[in-house]
PDB file of N, CA and C in Angstrom:
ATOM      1  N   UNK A   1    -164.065 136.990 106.571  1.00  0.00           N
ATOM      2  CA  UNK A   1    -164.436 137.981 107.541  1.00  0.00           C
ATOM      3  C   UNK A   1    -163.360 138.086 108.621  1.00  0.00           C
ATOM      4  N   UNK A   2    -162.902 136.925 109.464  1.00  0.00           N
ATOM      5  CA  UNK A   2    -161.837 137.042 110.009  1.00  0.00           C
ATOM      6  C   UNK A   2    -160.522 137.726 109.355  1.00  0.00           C
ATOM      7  N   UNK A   3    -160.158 137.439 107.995  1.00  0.00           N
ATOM      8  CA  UNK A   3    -158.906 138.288 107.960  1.00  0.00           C
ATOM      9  C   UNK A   3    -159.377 139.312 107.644  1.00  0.00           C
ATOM     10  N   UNK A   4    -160.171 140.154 107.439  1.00  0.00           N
ATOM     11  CA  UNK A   4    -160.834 141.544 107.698  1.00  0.00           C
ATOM     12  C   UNK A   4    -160.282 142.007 109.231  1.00  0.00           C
ATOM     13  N   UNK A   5    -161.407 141.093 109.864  1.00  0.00           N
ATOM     14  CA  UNK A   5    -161.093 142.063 111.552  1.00  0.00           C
ATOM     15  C   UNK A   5    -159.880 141.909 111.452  1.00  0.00           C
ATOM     16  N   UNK A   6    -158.901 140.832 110.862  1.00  0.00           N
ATOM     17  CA  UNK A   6    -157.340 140.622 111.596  1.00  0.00           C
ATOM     18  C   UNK A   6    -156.764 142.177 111.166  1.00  0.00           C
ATOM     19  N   UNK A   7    -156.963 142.457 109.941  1.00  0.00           N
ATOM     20  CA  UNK A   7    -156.389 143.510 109.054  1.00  0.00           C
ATOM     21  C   UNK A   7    -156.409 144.427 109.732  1.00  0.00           C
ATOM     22  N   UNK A   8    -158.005 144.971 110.270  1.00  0.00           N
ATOM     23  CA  UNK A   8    -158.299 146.327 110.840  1.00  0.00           C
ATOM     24  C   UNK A   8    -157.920 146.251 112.138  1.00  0.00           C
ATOM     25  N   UNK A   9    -157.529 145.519 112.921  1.00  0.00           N
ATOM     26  CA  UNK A   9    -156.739 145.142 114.494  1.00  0.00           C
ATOM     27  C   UNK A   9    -155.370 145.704 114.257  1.00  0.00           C
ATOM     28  N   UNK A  10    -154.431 144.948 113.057  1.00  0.00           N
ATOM     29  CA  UNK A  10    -153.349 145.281 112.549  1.00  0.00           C
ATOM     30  C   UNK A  10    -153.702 146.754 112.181  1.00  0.00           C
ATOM     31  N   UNK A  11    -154.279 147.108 111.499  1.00  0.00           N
ATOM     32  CA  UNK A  11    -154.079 148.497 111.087  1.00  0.00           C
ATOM     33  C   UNK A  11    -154.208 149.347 112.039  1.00  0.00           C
ATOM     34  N   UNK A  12    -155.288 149.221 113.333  1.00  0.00           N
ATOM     35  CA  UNK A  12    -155.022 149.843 113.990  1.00  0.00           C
ATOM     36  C   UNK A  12    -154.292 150.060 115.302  1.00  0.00           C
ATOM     37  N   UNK A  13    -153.785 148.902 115.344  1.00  0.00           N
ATOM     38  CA  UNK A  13    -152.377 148.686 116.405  1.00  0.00           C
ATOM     39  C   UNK A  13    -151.259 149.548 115.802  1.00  0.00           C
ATOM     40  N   UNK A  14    -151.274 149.102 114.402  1.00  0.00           N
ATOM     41  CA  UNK A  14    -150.071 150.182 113.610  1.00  0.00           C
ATOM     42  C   UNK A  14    -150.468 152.020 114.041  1.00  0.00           C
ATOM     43  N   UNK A  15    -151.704 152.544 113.919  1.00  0.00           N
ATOM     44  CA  UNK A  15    -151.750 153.534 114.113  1.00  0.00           C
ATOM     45  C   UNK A  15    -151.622 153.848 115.560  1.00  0.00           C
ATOM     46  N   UNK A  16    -152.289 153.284 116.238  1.00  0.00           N
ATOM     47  CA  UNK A  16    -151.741 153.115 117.752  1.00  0.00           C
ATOM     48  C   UNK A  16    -150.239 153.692 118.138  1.00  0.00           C
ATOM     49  N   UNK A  17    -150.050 152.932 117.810  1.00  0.00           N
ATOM     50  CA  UNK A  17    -148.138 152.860 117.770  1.00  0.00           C
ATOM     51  C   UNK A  17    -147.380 153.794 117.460  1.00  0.00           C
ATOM     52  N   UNK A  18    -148.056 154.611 116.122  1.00  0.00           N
ATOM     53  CA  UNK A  18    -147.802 155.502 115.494  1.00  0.00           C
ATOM     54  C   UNK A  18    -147.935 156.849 116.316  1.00  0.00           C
ATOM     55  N   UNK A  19    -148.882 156.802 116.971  1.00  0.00           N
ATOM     56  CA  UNK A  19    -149.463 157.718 117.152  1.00  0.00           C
ATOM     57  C   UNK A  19    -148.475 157.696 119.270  1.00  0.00           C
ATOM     58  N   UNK A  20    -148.404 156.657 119.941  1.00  0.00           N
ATOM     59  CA  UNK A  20    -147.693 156.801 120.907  1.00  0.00           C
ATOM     60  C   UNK A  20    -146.234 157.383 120.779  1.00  0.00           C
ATOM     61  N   UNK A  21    -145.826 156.980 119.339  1.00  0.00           N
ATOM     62  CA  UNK A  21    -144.180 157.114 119.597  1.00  0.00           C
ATOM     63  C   UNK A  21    -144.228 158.522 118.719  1.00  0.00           C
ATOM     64  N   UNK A  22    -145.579 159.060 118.569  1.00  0.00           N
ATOM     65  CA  UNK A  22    -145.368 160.662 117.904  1.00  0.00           C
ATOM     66  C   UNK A  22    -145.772 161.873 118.321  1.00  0.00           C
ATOM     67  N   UNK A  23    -146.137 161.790 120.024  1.00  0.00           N
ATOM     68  CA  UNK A  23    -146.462 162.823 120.553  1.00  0.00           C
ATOM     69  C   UNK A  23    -147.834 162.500 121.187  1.00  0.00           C
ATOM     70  N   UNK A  24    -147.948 160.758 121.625  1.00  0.00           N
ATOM     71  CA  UNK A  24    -149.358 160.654 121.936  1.00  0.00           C
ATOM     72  C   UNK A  24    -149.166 160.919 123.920  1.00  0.00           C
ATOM     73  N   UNK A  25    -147.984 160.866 124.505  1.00  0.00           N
ATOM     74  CA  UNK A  25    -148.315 161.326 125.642  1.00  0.00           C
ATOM     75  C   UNK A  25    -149.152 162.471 126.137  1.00  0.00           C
ATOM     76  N   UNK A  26    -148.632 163.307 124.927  1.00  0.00           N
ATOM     77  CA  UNK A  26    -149.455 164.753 125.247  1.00  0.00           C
ATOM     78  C   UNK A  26    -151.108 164.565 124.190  1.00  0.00           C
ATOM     79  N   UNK A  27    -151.516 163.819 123.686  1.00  0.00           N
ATOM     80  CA  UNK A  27    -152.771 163.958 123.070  1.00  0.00           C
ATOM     81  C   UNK A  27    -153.854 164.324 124.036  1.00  0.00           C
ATOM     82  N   UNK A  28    -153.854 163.964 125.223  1.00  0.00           N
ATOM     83  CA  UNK A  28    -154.310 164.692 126.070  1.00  0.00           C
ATOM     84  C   UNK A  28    -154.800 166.675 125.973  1.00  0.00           C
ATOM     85  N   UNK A  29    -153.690 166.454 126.001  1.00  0.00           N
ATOM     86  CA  UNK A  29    -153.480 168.327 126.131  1.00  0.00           C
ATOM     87  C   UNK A  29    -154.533 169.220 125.131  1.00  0.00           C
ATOM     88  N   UNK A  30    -154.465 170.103 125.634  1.00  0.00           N
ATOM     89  CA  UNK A  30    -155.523 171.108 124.639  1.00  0.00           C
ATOM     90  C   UNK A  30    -154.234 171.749 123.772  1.00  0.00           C
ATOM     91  N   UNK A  31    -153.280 172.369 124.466  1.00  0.00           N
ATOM     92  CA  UNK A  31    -152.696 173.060 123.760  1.00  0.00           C
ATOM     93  C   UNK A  31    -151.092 172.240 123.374  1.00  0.00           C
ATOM     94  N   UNK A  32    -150.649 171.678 122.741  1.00  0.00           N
ATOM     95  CA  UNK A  32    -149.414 171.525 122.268  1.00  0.00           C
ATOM     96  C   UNK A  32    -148.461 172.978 122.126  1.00  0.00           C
ATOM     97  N   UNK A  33    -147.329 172.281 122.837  1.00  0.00           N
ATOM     98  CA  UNK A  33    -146.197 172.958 122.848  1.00  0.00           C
ATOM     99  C   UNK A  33    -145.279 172.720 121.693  1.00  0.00           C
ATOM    100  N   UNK A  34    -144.918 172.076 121.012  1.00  0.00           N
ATOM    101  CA  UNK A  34    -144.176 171.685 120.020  1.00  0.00           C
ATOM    102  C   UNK A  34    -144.457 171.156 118.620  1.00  0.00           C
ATOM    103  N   UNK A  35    -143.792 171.478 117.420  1.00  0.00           N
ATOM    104  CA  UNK A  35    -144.420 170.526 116.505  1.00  0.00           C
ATOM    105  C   UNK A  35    -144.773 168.939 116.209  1.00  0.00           C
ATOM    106  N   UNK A  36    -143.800 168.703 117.315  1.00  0.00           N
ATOM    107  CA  UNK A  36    -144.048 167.281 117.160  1.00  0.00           C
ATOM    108  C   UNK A  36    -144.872 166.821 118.738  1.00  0.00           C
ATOM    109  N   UNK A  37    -146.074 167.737 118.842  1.00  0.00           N
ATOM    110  CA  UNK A  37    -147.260 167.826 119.627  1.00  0.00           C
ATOM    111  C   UNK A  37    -147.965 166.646 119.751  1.00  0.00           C
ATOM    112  N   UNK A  38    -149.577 167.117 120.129  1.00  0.00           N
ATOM    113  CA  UNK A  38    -150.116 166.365 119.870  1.00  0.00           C
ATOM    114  C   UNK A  38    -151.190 166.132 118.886  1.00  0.00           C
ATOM    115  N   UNK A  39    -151.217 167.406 117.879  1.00  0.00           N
ATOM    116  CA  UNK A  39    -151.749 167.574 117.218  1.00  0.00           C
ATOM    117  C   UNK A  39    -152.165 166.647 115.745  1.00  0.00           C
ATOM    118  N   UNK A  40    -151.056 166.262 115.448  1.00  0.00           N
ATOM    119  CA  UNK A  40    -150.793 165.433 114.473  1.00  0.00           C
ATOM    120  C   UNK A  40    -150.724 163.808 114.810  1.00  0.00           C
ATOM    121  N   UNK A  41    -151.185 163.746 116.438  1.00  0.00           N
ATOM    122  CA  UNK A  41    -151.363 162.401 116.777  1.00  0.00           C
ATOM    123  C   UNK A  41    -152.969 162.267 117.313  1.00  0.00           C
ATOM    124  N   UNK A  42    -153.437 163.313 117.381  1.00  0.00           N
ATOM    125  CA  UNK A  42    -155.304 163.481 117.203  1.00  0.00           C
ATOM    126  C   UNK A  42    -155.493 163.076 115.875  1.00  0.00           C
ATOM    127  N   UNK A  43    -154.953 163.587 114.390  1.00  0.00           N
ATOM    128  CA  UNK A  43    -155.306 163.875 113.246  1.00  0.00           C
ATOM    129  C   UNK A  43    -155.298 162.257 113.091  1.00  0.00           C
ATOM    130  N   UNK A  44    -154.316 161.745 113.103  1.00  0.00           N
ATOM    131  CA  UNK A  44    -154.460 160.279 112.941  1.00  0.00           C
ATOM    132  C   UNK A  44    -155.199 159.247 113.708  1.00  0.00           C
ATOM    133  N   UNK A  45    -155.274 159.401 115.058  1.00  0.00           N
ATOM    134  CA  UNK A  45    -156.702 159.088 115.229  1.00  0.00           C
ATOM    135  C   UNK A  45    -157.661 159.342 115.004  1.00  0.00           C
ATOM    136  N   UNK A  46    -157.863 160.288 114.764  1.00  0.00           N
ATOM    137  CA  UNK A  46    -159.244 160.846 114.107  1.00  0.00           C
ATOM    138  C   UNK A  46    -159.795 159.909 112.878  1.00  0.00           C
ATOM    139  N   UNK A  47    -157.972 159.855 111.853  1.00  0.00           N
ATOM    140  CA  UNK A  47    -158.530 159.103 110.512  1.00  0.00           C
ATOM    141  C   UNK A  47    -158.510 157.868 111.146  1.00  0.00           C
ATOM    142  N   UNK A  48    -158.407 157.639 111.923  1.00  0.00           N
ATOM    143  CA  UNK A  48    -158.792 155.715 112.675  1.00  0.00           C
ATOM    144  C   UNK A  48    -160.113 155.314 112.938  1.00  0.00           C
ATOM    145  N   UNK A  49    -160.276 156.559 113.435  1.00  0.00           N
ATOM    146  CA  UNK A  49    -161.723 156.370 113.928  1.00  0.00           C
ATOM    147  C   UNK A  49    -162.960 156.639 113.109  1.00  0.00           C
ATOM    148  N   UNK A  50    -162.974 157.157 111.846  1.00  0.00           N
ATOM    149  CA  UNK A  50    -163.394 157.491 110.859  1.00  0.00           C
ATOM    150  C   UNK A  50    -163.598 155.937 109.825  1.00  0.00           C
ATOM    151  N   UNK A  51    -162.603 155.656 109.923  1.00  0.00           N
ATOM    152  CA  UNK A  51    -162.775 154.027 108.952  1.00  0.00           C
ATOM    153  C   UNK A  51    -163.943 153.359 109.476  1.00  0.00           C
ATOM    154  N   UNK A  52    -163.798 152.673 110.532  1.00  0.00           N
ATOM    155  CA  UNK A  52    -165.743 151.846 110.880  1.00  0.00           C
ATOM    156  C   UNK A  52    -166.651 152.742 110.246  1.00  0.00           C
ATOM    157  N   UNK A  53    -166.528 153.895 110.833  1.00  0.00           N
ATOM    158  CA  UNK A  53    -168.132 154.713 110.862  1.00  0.00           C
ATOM    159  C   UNK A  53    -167.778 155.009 108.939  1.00  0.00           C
ATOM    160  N   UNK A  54    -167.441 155.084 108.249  1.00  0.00           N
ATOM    161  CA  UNK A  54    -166.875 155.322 106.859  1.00  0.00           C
ATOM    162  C   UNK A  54    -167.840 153.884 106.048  1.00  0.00           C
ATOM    163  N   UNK A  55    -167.218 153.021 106.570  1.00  0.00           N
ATOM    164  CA  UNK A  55    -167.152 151.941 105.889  1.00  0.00           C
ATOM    165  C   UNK A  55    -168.777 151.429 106.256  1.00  0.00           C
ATOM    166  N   UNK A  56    -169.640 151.735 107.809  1.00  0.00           N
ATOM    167  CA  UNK A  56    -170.866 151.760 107.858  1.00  0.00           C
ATOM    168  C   UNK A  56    -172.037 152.376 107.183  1.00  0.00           C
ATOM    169  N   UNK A  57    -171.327 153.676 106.696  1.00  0.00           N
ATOM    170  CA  UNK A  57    -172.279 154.448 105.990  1.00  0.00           C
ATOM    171  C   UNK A  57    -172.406 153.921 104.618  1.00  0.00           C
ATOM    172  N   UNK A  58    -170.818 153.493 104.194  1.00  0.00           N
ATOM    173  CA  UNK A  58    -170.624 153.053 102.756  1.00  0.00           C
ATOM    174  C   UNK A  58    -171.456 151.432 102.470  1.00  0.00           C
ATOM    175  N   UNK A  59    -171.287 150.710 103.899  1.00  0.00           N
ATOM    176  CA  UNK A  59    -171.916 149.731 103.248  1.00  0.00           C
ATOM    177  C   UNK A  59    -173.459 149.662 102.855  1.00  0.00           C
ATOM    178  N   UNK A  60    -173.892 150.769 104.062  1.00  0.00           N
ATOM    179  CA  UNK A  60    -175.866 150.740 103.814  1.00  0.00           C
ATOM    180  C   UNK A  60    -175.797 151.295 102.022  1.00  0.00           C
ATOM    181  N   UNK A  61    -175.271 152.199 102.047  1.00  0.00           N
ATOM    182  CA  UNK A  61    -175.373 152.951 100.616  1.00  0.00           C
ATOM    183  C   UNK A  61    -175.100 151.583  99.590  1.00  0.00           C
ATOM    184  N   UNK A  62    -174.481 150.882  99.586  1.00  0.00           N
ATOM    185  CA  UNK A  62    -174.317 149.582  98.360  1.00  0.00           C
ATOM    186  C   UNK A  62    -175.423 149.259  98.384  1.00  0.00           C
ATOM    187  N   UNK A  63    -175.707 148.789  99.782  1.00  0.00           N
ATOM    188  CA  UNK A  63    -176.943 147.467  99.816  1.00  0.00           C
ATOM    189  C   UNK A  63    -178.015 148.220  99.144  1.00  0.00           C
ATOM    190  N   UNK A  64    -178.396 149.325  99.263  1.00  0.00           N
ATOM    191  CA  UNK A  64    -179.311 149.690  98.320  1.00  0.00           C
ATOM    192  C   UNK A  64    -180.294 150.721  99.546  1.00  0.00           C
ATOM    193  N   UNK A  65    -179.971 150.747 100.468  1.00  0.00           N
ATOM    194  CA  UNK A  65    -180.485 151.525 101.668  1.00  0.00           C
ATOM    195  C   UNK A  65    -180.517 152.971 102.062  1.00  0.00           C
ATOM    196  N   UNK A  66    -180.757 153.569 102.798  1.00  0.00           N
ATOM    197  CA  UNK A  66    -180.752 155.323 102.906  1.00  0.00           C
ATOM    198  C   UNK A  66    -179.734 155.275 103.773  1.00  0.00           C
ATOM    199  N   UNK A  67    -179.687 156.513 103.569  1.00  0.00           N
ATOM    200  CA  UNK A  67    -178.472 156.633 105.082  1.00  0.00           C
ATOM    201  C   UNK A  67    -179.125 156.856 106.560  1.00  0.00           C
ATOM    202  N   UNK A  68    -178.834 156.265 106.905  1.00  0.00           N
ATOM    203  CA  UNK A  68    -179.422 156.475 108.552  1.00  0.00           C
ATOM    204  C   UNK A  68    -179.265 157.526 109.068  1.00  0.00           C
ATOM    205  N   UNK A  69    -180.247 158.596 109.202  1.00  0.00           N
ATOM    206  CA  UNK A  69    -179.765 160.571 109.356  1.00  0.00           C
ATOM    207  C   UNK A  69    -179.329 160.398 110.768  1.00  0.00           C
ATOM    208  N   UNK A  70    -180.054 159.370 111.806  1.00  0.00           N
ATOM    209  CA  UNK A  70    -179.394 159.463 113.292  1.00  0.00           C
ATOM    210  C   UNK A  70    -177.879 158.500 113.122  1.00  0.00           C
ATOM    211  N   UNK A  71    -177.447 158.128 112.351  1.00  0.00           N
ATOM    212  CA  UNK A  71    -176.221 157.520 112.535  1.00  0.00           C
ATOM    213  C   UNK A  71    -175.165 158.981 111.996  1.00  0.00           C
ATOM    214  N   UNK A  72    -175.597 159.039 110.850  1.00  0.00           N
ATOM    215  CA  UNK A  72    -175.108 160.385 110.092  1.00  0.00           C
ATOM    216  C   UNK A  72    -174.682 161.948 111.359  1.00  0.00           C
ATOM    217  N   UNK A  73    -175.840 161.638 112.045  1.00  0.00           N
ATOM    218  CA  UNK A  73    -175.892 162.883 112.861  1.00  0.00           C
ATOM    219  C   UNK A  73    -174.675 162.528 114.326  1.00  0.00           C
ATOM    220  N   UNK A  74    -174.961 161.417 114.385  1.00  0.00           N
ATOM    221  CA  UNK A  74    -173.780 160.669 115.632  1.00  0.00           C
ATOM    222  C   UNK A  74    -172.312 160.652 115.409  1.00  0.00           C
ATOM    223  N   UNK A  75    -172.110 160.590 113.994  1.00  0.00           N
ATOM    224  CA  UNK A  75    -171.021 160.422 113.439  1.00  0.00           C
ATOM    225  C   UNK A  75    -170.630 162.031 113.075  1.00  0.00           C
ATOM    226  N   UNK A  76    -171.331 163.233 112.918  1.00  0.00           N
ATOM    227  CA  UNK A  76    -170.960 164.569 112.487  1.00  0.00           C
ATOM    228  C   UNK A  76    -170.548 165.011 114.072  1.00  0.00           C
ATOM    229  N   UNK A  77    -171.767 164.487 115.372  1.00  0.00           N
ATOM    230  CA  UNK A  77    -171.710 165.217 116.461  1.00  0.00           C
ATOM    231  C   UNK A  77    -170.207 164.829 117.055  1.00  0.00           C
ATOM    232  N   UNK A  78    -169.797 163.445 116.861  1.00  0.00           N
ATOM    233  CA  UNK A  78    -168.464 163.005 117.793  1.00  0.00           C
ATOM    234  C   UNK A  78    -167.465 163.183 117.013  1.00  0.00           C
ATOM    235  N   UNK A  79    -167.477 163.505 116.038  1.00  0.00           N
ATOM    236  CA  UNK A  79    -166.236 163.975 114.824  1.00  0.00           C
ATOM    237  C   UNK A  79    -166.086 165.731 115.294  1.00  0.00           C
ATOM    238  N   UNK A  80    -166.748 166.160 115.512  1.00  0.00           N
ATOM    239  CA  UNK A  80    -166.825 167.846 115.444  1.00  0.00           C
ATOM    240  C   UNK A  80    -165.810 168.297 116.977  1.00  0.00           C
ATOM    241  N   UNK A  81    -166.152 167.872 117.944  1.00  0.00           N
ATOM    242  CA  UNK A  81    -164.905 168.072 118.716  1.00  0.00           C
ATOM    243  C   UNK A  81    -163.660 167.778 118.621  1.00  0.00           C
ATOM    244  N   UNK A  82    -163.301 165.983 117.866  1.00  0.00           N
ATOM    245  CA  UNK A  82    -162.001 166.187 118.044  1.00  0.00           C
ATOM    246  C   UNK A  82    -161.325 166.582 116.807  1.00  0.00           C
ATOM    247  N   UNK A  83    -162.302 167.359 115.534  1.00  0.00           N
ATOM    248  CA  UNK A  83    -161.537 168.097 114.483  1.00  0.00           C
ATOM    249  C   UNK A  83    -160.988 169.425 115.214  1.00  0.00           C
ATOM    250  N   UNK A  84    -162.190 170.175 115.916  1.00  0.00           N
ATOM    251  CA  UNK A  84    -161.479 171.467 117.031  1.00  0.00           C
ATOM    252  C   UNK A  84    -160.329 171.243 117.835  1.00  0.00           C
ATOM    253  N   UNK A  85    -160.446 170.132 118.502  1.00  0.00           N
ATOM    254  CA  UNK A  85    -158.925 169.395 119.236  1.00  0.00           C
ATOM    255  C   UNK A  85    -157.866 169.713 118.929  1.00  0.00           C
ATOM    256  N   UNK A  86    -157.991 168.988 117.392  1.00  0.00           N
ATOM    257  CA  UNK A  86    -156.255 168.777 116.504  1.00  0.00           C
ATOM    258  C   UNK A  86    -156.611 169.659 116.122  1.00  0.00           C
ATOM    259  N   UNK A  87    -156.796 171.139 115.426  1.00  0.00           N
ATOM    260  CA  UNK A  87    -157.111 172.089 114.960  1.00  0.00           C
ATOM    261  C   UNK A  87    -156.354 172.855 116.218  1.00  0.00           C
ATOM    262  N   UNK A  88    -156.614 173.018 116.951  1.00  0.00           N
ATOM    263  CA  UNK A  88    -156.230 174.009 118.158  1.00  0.00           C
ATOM    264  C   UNK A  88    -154.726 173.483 118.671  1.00  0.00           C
ATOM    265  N   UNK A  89    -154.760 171.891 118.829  1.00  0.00           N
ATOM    266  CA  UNK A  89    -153.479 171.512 118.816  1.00  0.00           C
ATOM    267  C   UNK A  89    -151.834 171.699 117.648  1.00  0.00           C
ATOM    268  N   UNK A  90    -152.690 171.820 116.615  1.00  0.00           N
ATOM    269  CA  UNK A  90    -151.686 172.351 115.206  1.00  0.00           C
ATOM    270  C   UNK A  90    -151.435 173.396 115.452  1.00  0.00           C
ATOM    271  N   UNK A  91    -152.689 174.102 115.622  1.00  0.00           N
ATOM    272  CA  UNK A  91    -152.406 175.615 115.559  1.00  0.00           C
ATOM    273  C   UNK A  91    -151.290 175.904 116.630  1.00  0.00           C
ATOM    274  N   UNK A  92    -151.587 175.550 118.424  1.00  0.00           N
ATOM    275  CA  UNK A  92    -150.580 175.854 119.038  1.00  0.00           C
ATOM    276  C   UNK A  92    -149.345 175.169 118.975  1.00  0.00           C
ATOM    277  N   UNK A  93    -148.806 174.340 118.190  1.00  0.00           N
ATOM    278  CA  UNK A  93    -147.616 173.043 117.385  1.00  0.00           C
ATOM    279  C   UNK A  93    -146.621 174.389 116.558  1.00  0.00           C
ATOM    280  N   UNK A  94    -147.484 175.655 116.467  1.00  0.00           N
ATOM    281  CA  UNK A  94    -147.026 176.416 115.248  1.00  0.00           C
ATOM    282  C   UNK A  94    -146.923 176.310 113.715  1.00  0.00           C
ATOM    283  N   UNK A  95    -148.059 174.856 113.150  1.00  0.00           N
ATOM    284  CA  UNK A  95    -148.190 174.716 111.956  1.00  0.00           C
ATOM    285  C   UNK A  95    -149.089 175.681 111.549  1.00  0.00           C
ATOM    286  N   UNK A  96    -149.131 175.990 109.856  1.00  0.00           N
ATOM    287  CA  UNK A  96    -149.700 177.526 109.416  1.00  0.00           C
ATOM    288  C   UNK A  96    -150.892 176.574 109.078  1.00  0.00           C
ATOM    289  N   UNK A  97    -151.780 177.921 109.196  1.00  0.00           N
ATOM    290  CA  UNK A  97    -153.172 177.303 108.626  1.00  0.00           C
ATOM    291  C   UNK A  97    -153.536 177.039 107.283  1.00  0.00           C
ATOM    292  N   UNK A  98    -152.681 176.838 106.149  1.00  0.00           N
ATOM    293  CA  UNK A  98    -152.991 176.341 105.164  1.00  0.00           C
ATOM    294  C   UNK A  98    -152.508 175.121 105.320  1.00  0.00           C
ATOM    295  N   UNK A  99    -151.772 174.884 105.723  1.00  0.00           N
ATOM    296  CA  UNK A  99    -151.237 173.030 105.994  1.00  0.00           C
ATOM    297  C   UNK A  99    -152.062 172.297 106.995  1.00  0.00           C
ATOM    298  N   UNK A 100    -152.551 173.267 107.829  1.00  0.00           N
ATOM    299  CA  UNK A 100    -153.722 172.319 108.952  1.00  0.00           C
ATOM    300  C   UNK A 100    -154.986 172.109 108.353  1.00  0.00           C
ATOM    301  N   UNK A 101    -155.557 172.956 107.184  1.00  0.00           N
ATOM    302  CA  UNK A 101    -156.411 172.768 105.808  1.00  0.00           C
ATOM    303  C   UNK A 101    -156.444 171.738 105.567  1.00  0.00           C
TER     304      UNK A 101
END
């Protein structure tokens, strides 16, 4: 269990990192000015933040359990803004909307 958490600490220090030295000053911003914005440093947090809540849903489903509709619903409600975020941030980055797809 410990080299689990160690892994997912590491993994997400790596994205961390990733994500500072790629336009995370401005992740802030609504609108990105550039392609190398902040758009594409939401998107990867986003997939950061997605792994726990991923791996929570996935584990009830093994054990043999339902899905929890208020976890389900917590996890659609706080995902849904910052897909609009990086969505609006790409878009103003000047990436086309089949690649922000």
């Amino acid at each position: 269990m410990a080299a689990w958490f160690a892994l997912g600490a590491v993994a997400f220090f790596a994205g961390d990192w990733l994500v500072d030295h790629r336009g995370g000053a401005d992740r802030k911003a609504i609108v990105g000015g550039e392609e190398s914005g902040s758009g594409p440093s939401i998107f990867i947090g986003t997939l950061l933040d997605n792994v726990p809540e991923s791996a929570l849903l996935g584990m009830g489903l093994a054990l043999g359990g339902a899905v929890n509709l208020a976890l389900l619903a917590a996890v659609f409600v706080s995902n849904l803004p910052e897909g609009m975020d990086g969505t609006v941030n790409l878009v103003g980055a000047g990436y086309p909307l089949r690649r922000i797809f």
